[in-house]
PDB file of N, CA and C in Angstrom:
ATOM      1  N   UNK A   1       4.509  20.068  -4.089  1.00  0.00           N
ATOM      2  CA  UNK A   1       3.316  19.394  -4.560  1.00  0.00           C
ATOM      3  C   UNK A   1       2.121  19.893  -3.750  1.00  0.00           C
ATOM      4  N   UNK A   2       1.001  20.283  -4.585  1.00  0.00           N
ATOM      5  CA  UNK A   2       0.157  20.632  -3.886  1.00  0.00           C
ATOM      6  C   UNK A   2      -0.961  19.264  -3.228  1.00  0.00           C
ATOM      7  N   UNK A   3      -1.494  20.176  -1.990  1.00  0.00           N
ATOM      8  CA  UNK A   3      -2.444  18.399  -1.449  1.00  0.00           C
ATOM      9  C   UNK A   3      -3.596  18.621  -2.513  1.00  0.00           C
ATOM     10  N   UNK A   4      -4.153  19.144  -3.603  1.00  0.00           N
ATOM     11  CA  UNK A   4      -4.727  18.663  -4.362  1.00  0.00           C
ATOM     12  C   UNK A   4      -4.486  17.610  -5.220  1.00  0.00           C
ATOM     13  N   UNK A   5      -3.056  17.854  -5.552  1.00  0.00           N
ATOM     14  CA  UNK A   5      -2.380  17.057  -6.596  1.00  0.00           C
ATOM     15  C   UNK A   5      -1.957  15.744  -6.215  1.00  0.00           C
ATOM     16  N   UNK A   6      -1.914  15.349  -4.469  1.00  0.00           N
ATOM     17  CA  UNK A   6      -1.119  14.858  -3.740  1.00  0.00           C
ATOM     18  C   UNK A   6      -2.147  13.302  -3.360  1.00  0.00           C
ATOM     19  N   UNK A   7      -1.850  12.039  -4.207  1.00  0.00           N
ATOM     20  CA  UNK A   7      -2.987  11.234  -4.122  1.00  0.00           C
ATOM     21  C   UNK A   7      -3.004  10.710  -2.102  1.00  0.00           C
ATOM     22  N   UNK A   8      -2.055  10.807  -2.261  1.00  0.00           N
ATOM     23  CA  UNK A   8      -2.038  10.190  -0.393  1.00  0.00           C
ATOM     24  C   UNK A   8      -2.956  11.216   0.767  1.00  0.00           C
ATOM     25  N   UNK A   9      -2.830  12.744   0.229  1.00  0.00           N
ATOM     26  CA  UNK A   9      -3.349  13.460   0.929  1.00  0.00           C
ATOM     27  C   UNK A   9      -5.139  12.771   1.252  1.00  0.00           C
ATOM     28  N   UNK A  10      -5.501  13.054   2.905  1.00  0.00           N
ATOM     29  CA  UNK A  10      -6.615  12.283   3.340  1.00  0.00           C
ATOM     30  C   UNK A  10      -6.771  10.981   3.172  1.00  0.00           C
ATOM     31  N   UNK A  11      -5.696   9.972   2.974  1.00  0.00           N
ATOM     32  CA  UNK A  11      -5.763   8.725   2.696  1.00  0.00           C
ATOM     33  C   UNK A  11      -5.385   8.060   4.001  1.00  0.00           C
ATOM     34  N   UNK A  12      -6.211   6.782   4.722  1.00  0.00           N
ATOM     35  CA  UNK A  12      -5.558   6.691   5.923  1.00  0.00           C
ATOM     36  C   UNK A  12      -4.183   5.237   5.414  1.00  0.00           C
ATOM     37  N   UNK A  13      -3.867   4.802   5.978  1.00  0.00           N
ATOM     38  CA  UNK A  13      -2.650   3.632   5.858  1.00  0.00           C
ATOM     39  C   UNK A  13      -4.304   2.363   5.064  1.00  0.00           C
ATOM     40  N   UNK A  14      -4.712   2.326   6.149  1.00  0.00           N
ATOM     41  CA  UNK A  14      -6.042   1.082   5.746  1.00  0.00           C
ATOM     42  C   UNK A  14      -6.467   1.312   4.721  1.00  0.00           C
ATOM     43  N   UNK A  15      -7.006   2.241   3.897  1.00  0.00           N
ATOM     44  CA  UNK A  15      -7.533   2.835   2.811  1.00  0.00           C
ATOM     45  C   UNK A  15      -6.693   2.164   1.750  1.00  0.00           C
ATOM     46  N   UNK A  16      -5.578   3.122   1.922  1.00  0.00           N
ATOM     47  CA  UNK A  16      -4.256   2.162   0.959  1.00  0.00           C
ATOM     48  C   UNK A  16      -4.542   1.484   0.475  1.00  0.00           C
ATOM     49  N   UNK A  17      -4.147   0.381   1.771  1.00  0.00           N
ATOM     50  CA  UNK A  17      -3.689  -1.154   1.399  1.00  0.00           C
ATOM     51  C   UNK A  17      -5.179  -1.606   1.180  1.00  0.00           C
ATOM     52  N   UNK A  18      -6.242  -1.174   1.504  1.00  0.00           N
ATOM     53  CA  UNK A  18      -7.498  -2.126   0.904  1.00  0.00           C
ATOM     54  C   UNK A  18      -7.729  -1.511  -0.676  1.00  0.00           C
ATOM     55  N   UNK A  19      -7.348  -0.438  -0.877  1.00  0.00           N
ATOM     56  CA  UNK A  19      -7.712  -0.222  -2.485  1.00  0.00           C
ATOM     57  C   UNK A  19      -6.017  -1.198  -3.321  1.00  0.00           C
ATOM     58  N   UNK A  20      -4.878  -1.158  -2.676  1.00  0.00           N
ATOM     59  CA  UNK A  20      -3.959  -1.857  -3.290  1.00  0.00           C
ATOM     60  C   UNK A  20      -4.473  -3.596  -3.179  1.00  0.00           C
ATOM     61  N   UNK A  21      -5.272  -3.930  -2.344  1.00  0.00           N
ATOM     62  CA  UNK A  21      -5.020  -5.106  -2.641  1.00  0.00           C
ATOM     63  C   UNK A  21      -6.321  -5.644  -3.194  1.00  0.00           C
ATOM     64  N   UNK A  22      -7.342  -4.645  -3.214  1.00  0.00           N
ATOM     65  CA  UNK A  22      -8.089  -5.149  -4.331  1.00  0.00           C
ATOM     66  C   UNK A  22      -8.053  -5.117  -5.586  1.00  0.00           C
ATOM     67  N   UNK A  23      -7.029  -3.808  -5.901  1.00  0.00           N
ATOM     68  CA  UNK A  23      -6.278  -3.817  -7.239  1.00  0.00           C
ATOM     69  C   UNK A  23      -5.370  -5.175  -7.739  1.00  0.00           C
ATOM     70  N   UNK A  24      -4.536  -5.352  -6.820  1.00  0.00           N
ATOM     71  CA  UNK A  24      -3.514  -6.355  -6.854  1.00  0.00           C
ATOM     72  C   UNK A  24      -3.852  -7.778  -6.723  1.00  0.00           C
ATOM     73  N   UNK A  25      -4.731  -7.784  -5.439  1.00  0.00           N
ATOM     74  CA  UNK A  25      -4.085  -9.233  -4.974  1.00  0.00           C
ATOM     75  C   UNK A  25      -3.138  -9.358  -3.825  1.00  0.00           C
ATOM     76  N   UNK A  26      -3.108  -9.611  -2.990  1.00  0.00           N
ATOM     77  CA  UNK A  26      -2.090 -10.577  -2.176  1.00  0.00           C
ATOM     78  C   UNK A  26      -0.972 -10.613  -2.753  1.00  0.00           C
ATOM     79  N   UNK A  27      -0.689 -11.619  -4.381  1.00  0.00           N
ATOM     80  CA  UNK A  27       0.294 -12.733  -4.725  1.00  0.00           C
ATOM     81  C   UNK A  27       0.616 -10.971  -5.588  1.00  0.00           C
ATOM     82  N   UNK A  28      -0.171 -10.116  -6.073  1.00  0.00           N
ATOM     83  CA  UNK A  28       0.190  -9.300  -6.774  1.00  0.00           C
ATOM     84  C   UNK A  28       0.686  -7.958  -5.499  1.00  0.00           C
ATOM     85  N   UNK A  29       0.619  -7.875  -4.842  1.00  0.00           N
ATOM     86  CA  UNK A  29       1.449  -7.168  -3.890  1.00  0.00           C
ATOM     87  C   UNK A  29       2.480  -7.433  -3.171  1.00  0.00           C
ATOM     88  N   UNK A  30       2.787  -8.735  -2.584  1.00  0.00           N
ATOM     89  CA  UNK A  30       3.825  -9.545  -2.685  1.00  0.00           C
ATOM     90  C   UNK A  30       4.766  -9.406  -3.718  1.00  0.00           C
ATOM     91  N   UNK A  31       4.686  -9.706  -4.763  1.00  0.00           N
ATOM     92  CA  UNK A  31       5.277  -9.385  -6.145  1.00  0.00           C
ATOM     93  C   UNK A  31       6.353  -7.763  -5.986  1.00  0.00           C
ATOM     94  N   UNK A  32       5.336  -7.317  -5.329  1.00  0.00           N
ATOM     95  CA  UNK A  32       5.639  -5.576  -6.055  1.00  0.00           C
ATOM     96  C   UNK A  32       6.240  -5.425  -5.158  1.00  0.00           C
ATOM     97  N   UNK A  33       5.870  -5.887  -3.698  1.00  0.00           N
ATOM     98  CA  UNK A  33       6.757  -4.944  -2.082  1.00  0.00           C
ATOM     99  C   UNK A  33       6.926  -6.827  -1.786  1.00  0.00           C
ATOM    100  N   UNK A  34       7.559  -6.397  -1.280  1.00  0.00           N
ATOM    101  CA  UNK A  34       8.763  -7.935  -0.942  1.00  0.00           C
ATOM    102  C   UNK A  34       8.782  -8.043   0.736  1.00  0.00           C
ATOM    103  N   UNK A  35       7.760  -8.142   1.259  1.00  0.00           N
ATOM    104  CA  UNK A  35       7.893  -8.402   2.476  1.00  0.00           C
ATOM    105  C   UNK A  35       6.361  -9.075   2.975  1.00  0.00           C
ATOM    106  N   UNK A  36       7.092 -10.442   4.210  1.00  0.00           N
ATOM    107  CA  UNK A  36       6.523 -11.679   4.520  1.00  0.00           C
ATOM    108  C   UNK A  36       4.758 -11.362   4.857  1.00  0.00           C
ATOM    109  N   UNK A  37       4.570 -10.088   5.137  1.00  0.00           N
ATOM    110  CA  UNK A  37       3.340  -9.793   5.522  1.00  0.00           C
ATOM    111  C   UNK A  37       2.224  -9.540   4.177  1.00  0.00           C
ATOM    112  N   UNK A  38       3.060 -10.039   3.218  1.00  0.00           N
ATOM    113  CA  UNK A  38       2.001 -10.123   2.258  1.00  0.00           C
ATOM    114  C   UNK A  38       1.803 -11.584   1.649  1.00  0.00           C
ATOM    115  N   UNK A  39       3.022 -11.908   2.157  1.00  0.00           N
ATOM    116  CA  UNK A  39       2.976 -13.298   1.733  1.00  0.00           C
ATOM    117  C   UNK A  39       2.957 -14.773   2.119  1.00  0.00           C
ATOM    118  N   UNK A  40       3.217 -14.579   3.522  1.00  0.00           N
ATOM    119  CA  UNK A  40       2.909 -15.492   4.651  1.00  0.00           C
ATOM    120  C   UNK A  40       1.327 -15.420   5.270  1.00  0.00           C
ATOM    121  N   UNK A  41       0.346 -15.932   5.257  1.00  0.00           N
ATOM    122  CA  UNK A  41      -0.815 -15.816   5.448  1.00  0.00           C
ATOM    123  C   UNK A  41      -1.360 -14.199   6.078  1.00  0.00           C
ATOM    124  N   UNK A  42      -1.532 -13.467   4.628  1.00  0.00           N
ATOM    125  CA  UNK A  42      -1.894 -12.013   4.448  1.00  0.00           C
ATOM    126  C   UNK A  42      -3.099 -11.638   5.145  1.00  0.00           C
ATOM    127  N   UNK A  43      -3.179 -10.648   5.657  1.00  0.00           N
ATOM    128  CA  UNK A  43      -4.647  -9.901   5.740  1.00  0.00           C
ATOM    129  C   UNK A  43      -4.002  -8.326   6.370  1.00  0.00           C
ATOM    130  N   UNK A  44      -5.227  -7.891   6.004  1.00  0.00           N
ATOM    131  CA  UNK A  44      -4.948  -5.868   6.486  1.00  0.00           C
ATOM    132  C   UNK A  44      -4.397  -5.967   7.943  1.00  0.00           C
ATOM    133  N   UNK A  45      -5.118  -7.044   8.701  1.00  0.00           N
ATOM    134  CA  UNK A  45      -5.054  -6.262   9.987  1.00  0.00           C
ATOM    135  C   UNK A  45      -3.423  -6.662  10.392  1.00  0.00           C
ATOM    136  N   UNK A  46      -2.934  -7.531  10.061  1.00  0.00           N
ATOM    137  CA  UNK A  46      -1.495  -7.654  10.021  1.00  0.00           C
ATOM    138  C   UNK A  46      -0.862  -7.229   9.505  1.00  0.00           C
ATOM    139  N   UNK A  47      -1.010  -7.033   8.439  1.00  0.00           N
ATOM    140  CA  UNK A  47      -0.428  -5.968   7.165  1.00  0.00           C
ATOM    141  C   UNK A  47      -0.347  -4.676   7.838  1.00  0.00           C
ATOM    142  N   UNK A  48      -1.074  -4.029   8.205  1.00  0.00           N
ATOM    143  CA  UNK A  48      -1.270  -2.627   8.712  1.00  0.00           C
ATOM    144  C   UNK A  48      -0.526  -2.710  10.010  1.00  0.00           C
ATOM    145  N   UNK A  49      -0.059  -3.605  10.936  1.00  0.00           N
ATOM    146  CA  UNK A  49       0.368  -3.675  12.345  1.00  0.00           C
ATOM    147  C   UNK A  49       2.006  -3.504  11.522  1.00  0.00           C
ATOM    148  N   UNK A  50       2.063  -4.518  11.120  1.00  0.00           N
ATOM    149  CA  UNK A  50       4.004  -4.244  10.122  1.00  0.00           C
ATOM    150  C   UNK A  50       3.855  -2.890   9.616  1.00  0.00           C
ATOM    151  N   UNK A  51       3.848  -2.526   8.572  1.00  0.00           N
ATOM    152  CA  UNK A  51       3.622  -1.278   8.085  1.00  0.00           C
ATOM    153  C   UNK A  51       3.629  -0.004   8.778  1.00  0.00           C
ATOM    154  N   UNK A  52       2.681  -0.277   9.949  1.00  0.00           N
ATOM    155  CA  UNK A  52       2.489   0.766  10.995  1.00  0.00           C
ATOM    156  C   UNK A  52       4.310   1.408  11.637  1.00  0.00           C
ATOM    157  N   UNK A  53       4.347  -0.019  11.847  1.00  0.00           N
ATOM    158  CA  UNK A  53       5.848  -0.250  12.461  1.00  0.00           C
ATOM    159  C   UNK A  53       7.305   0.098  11.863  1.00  0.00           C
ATOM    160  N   UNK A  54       6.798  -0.439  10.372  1.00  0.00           N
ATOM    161  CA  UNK A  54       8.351  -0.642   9.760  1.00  0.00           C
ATOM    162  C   UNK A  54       8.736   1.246   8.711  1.00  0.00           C
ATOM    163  N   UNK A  55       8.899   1.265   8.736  1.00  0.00           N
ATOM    164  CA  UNK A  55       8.907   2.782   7.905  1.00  0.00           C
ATOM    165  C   UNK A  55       9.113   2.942   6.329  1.00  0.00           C
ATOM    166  N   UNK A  56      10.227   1.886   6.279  1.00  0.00           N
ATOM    167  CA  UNK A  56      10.451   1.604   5.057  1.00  0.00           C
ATOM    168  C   UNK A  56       9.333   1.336   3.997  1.00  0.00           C
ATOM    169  N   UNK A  57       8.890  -0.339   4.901  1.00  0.00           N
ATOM    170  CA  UNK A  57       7.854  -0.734   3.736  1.00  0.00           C
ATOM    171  C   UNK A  57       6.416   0.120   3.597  1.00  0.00           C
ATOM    172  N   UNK A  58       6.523   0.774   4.450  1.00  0.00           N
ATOM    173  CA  UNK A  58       5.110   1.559   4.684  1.00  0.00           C
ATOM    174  C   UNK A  58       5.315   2.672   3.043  1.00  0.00           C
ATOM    175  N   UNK A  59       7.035   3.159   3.345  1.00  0.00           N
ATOM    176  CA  UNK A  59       6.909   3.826   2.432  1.00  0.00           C
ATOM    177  C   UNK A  59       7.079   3.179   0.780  1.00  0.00           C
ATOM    178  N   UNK A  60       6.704   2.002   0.752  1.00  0.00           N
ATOM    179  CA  UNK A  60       7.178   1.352  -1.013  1.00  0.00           C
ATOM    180  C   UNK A  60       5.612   1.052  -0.623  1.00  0.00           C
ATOM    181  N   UNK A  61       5.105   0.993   0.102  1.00  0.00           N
ATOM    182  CA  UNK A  61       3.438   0.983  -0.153  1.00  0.00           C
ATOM    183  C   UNK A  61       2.889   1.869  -0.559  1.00  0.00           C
ATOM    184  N   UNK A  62       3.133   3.105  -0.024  1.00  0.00           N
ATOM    185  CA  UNK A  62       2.467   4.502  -0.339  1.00  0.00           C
ATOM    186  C   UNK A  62       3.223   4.881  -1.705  1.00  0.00           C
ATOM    187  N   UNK A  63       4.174   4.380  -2.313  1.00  0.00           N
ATOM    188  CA  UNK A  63       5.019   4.675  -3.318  1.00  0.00           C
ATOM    189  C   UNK A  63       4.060   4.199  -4.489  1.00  0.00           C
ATOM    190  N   UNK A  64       3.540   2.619  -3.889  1.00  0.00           N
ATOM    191  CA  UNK A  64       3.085   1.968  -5.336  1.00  0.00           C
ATOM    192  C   UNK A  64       1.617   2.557  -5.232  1.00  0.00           C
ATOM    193  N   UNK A  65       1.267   3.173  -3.895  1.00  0.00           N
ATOM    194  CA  UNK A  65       0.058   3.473  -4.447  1.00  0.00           C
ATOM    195  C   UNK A  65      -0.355   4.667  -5.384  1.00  0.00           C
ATOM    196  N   UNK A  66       0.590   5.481  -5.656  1.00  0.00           N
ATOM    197  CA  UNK A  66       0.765   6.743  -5.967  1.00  0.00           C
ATOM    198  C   UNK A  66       0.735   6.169  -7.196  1.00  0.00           C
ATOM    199  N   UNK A  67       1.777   5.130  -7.591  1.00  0.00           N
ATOM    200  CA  UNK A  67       1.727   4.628  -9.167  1.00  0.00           C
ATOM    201  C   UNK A  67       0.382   4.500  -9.577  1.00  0.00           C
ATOM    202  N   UNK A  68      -0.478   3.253  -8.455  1.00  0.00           N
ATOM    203  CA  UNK A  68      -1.752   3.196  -9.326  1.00  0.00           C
ATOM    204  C   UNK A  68      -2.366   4.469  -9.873  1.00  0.00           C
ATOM    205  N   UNK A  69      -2.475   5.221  -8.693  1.00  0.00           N
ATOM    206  CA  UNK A  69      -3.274   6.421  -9.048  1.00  0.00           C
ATOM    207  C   UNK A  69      -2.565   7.295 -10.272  1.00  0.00           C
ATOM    208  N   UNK A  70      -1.755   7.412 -10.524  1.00  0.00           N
ATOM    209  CA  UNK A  70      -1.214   8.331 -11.328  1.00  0.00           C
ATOM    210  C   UNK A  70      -1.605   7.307 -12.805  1.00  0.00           C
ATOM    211  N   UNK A  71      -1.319   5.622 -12.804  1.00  0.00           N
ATOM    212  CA  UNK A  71      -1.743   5.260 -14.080  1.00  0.00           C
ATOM    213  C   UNK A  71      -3.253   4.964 -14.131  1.00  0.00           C
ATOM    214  N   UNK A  72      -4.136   5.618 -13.035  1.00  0.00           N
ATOM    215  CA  UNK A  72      -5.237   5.350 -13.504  1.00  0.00           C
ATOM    216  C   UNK A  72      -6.287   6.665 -13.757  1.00  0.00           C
ATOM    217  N   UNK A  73      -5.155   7.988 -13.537  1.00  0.00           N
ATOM    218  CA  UNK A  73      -5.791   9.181 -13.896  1.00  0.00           C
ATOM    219  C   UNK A  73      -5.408   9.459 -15.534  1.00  0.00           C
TER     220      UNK A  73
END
């Protein structure tokens, strides 16, 4: 894949999750990635400290963000 083609390329982690959750929502990201940091009293800067950390969910974040972008090109 080229980094033209590549929506994550130059994207930082914060970027992400503030364009996912103004897309989404909180209750609509919760929904999609299944973990307490979206759904136990949410915000980036906690969100981003888990994420930072966990590898997994970092990667079903960067997963769904790829979805938006791909259904909104």
């Amino acid at each position: 894949m080229t980094q033209a083609k590549d929506p994550l390329h130059g994207m930082t982690l914060e970027s992400i999750l503030v364009a996912l959750q103004a897309h989404y929502g909180w209750d609509g990201l919760a929904e999609r990635v299944d973990i307490r940091c979206f759904k136990s009293d949410p915000s980036i800067k906690s969100s981003l400290t888990f994420l930072r950390k966990t590898p997994w969910a970092r990667a079903k974040v960067e997963q769904l963000f790829v979805q938006l972008c791909r259904s909104k090109a």
